[in-house]
N, C-alpha and C. Protein backbone atom coordinates (compact mmCIF):
# COMPACT_ATOMS: atom_id res chain seq x y z
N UNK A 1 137.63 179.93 8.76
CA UNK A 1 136.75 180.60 9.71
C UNK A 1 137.50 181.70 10.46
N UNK A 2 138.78 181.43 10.93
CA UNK A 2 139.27 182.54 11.40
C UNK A 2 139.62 183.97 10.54
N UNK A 3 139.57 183.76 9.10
CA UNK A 3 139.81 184.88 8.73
C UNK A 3 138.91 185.55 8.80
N UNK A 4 137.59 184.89 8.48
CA UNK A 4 136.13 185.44 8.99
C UNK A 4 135.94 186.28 9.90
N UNK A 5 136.49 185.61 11.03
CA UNK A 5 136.42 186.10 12.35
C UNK A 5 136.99 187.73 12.65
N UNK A 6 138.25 187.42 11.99
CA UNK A 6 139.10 188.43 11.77
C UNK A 6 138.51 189.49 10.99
N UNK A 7 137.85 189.54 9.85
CA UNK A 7 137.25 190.38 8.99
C UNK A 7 135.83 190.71 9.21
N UNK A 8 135.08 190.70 10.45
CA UNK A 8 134.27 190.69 11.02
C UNK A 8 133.74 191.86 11.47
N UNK A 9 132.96 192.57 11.03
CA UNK A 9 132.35 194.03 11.14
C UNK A 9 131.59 194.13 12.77
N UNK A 10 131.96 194.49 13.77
CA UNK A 10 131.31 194.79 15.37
C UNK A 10 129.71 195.35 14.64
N UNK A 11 128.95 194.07 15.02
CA UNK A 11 127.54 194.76 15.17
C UNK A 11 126.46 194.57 15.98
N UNK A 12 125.27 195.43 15.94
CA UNK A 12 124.11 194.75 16.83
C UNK A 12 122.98 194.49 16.28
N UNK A 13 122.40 194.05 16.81
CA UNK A 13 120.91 193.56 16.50
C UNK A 13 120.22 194.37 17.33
N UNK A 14 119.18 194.91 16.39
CA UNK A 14 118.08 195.93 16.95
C UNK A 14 116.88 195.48 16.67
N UNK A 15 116.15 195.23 17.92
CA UNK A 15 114.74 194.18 17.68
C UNK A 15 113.73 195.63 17.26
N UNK A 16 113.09 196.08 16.20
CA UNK A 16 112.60 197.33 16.08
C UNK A 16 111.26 196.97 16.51
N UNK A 17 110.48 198.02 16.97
CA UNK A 17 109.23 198.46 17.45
C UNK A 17 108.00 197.70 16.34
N UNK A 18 108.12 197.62 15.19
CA UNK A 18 107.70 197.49 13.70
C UNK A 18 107.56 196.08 13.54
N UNK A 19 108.60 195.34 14.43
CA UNK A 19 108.38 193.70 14.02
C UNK A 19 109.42 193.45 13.55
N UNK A 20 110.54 194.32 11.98
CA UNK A 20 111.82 194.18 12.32
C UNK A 20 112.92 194.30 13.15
N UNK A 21 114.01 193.23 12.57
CA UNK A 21 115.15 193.05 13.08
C UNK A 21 116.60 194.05 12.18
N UNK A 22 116.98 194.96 12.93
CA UNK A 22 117.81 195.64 11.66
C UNK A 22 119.26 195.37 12.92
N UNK A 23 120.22 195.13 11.67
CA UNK A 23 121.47 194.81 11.79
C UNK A 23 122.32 195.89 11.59
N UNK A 24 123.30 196.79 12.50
CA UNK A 24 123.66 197.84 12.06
C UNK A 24 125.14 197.73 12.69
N UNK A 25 125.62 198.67 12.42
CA UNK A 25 127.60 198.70 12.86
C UNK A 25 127.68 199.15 13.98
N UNK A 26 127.71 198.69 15.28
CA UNK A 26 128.38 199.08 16.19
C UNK A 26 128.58 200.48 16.59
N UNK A 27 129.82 201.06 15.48
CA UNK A 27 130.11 202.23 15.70
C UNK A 27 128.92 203.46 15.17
N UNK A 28 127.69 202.87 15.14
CA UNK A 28 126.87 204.00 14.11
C UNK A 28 126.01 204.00 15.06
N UNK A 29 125.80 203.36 16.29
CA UNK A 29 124.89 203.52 17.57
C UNK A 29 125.86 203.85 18.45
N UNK A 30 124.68 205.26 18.88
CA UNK A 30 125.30 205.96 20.17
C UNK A 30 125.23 205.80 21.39
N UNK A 31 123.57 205.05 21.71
CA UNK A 31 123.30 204.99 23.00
C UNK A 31 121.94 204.05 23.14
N UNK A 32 121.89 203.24 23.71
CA UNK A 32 120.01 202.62 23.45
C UNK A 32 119.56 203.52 24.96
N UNK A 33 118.44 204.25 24.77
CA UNK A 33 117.73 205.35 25.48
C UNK A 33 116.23 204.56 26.22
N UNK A 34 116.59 204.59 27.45
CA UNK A 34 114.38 203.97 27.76
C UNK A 34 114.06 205.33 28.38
N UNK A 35 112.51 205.44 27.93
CA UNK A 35 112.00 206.29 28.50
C UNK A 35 111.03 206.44 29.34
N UNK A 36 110.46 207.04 30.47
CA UNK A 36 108.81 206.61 30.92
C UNK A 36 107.85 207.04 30.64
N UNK A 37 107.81 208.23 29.77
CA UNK A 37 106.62 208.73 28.58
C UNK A 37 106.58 208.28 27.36
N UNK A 38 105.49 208.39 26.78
CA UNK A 38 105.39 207.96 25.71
C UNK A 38 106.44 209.63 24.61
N UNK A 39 106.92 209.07 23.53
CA UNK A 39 107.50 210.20 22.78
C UNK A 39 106.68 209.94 21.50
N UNK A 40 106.63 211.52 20.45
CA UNK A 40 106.35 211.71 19.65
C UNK A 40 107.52 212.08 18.46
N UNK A 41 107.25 212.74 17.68
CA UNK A 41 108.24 212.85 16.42
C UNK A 41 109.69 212.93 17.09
N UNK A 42 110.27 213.80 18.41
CA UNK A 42 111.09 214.21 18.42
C UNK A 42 111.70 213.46 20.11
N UNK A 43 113.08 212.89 20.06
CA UNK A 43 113.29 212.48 21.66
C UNK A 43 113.89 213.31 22.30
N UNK A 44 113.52 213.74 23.52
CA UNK A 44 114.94 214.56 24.37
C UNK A 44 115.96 213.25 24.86
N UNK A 45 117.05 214.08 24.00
CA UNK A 45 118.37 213.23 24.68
C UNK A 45 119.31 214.42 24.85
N UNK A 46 120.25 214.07 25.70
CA UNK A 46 121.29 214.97 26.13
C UNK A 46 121.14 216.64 25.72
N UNK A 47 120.26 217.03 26.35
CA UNK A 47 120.00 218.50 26.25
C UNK A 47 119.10 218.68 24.62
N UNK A 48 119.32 217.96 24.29
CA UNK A 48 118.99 217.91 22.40
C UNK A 48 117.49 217.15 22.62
N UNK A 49 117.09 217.24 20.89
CA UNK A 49 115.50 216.69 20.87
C UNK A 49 115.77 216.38 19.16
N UNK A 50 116.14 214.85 19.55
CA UNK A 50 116.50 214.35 18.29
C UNK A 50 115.24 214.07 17.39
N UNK A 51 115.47 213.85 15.92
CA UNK A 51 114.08 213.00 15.07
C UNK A 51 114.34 211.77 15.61
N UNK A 52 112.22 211.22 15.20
CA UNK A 52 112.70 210.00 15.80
C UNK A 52 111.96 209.50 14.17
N UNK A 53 112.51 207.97 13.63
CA UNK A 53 112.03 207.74 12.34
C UNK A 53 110.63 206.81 12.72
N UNK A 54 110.05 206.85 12.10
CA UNK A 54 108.29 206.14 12.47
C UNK A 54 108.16 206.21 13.81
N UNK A 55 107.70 207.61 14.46
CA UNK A 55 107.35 207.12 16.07
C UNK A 55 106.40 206.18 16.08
N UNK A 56 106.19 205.47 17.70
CA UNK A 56 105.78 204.22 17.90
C UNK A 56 105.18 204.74 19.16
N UNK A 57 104.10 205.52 19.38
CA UNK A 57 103.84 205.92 20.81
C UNK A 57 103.69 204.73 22.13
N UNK A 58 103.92 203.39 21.68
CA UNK A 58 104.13 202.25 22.58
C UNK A 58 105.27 202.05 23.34
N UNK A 59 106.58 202.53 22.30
CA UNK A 59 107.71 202.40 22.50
C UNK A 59 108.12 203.18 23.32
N UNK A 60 109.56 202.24 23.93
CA UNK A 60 109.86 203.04 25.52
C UNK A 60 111.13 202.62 25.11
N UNK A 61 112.05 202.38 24.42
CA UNK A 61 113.09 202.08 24.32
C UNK A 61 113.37 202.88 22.81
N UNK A 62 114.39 203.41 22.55
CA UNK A 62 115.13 203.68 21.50
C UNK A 62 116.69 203.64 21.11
N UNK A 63 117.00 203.80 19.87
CA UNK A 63 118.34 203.11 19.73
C UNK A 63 118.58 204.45 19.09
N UNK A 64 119.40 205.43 19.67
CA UNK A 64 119.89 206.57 18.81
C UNK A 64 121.32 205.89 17.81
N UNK A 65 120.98 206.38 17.07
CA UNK A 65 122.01 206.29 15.76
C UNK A 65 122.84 207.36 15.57
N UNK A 66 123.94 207.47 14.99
CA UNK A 66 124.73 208.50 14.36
C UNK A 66 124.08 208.77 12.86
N UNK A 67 123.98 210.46 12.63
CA UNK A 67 123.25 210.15 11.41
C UNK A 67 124.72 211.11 10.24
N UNK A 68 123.79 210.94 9.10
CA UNK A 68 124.44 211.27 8.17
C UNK A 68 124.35 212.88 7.65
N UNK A 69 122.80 212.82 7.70
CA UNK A 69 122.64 214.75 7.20
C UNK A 69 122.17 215.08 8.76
N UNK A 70 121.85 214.65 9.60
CA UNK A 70 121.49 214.98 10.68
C UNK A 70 122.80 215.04 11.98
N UNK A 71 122.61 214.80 12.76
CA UNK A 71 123.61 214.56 14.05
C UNK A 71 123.17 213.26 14.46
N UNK A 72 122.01 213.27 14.96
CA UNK A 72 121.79 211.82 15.66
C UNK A 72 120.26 211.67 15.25
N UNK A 73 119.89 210.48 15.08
CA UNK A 73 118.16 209.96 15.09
C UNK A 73 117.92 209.18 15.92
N UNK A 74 116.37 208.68 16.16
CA UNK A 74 116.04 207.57 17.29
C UNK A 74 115.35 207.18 16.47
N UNK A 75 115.38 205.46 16.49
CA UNK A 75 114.84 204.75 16.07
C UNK A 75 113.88 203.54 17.33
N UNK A 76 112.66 203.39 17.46
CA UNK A 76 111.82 203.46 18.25
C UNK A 76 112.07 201.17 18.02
N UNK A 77 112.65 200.99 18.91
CA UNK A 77 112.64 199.59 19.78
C UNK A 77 111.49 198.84 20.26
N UNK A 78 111.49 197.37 19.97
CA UNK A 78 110.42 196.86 20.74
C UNK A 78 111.03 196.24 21.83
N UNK A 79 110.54 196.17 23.31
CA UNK A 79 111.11 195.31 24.69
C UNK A 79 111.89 194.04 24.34
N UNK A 80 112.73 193.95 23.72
CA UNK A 80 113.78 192.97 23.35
C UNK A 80 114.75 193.14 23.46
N UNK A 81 115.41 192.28 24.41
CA UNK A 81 117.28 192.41 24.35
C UNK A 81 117.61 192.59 22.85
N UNK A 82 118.52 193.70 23.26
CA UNK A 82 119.28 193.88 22.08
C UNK A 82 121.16 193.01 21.93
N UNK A 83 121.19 192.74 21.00
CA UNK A 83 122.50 191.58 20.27
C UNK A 83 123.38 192.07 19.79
N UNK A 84 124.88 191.78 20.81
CA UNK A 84 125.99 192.13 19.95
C UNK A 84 126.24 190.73 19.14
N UNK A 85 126.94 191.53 17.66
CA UNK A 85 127.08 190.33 17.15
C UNK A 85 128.21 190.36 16.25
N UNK A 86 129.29 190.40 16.14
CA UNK A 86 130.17 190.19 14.46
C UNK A 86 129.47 189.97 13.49
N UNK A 87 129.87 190.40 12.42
CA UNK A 87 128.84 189.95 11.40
C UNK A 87 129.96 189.77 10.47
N UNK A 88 129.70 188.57 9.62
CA UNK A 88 131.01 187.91 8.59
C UNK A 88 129.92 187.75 7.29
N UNK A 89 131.28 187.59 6.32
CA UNK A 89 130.29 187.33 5.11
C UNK A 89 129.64 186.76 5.07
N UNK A 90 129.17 185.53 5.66
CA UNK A 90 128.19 185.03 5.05
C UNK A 90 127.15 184.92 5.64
N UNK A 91 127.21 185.62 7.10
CA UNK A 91 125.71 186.33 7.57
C UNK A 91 125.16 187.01 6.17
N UNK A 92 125.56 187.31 4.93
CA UNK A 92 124.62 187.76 3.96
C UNK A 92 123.96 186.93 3.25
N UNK A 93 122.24 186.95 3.59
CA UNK A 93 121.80 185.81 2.72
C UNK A 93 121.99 186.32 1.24
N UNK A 94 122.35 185.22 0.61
CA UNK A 94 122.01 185.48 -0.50
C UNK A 94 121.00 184.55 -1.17
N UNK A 95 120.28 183.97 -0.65
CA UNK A 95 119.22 183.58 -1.46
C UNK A 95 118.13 183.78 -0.85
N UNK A 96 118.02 185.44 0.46
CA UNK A 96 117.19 185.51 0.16
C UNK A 96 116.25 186.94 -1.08
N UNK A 97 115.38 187.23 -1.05
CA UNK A 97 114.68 187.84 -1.71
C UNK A 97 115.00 189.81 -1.26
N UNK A 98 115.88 190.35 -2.43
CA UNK A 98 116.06 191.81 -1.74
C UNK A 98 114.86 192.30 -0.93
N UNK A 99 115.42 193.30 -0.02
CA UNK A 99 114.17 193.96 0.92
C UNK A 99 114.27 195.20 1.04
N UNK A 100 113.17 196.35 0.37
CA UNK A 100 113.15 197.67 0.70
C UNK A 100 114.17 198.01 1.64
N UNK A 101 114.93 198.87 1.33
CA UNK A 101 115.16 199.55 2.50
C UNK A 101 116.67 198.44 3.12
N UNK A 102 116.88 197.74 2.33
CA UNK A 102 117.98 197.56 2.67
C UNK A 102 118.53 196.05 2.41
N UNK A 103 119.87 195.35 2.86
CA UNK A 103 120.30 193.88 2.67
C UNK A 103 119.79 193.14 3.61
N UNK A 104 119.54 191.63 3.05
CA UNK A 104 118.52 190.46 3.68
C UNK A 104 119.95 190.45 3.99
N UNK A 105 119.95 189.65 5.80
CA UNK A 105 120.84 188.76 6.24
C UNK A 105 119.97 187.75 7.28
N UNK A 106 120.77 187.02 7.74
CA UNK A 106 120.32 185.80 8.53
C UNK A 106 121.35 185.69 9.73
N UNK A 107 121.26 185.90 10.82
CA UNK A 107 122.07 185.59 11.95
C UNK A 107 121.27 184.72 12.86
N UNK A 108 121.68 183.54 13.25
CA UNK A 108 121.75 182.40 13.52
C UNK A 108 120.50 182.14 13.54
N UNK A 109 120.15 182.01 11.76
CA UNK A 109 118.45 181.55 11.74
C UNK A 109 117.42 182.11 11.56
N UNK A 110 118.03 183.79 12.10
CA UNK A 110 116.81 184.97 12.51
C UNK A 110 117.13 185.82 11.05
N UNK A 111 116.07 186.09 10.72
CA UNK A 111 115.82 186.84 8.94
C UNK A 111 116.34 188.49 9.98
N UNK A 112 117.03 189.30 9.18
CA UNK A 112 117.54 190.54 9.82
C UNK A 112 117.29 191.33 8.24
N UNK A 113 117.69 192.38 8.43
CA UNK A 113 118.10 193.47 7.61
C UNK A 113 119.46 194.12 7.86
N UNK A 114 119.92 194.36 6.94
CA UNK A 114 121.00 195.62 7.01
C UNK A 114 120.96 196.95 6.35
N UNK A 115 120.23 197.80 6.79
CA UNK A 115 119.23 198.97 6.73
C UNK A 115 120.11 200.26 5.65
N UNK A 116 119.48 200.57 4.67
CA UNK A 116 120.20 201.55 4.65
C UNK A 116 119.78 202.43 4.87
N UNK A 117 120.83 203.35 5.97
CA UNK A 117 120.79 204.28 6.86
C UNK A 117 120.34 205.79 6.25
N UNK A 118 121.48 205.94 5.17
CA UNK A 118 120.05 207.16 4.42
C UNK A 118 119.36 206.97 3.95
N UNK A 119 118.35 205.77 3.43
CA UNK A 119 117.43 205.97 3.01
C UNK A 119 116.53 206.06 4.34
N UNK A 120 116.61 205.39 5.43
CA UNK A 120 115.91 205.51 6.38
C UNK A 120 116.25 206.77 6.91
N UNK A 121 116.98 207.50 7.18
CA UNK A 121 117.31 208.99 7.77
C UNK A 121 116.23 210.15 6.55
N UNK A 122 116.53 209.51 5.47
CA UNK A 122 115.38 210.81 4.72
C UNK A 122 113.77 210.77 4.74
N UNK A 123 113.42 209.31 5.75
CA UNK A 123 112.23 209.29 6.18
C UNK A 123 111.96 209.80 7.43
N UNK A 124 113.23 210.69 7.96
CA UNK A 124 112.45 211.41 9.16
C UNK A 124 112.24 213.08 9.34
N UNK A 125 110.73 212.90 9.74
CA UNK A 125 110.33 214.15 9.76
C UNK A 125 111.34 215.56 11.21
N UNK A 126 111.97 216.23 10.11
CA UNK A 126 113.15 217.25 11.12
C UNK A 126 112.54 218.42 11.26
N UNK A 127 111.21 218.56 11.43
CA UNK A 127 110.12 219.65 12.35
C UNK A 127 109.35 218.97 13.14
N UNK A 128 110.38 218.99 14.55
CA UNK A 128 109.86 218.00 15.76
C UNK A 128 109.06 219.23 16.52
C-alpha cells in the first residue's frame, strides 16, 4: 500500500452540473470559479472570457481547467463539495463497463470518470 501511496497521482473530484463525477489531475485545474449570474457559452475570468463545455444556465459554480488547444475552459459544476483525492491504481475499475468520453473509476464506492480532456475540449464551442 505504501508504494501506492507513493505512486499516487494528486487529484480531484468534480461533482459536474450533468449528474457526473469526473476525476481529473490536480495540476490540470486552475481555479473552481462561483458566479451570481447565470453564464452562457463563454465565462469571464481574469480579464478573459473563457469556453465553457455544455453550458448549464443553472450552474453557478465552475471548475476552469488548463486546456490543451485552448488556454483555459470551464466546465459547469453542480453545488457539491468538491474532493481532493490521490488516486492509485486501483481506483481503476476494471470491471467496470468502458464509458464515452473517458476511464470508469470508483473512489470509495462512488462510480467516477477519468475524462478525456481532448475529447471533451473539442466539444467546446470557441465563438463565445
Amino acid at each position: 500500500m505504501e508504494t501506492q501511496v507513493a505512486n499516487a497521482v494528486p487529484a480531484v473530484l468534480l461533482p459536474c452540473a450533468d449528474g457526473a463525477t469526473w476525476l481529473v489531475p490536480l495540476n490540470g485545474l486552475a481555479e473552481i470559479v462561483v458566479v451570481r449570474e447565470a453564464v452562457g457559452a463563454a465565462l469571464p475570468w481574469r480579464a478573459a472570457r473563457i469556453p465553457v463545455l455544455h453550458p448549464t444556465p443553472a450552474a453557478r459554480t465552475f471548475a476552469v481547467l488548463l486546456g490543451i488547444n485552448v488556454p483555459f475552459w470551464a466546465l459547469p459544476l453542480a453545488s457539491e463539495p468538491v474532493v481532493y483525492r490521490p488516486l492509485v491504481a486501483d481506483d481503476i475499475a476494471e470491471d467496470a463497463a468502458p464509458a464515452a468520453g473517458g476511464t470508469p473509476a470508483r473512489i470509495a464506492g462512488r462510480q467516477c470518470l477519468i475524462p478525456d480532456l481532448l475529447a471533451a475540449e473539442s466539444g467546446l464551442s470557441l465563438t463565445p
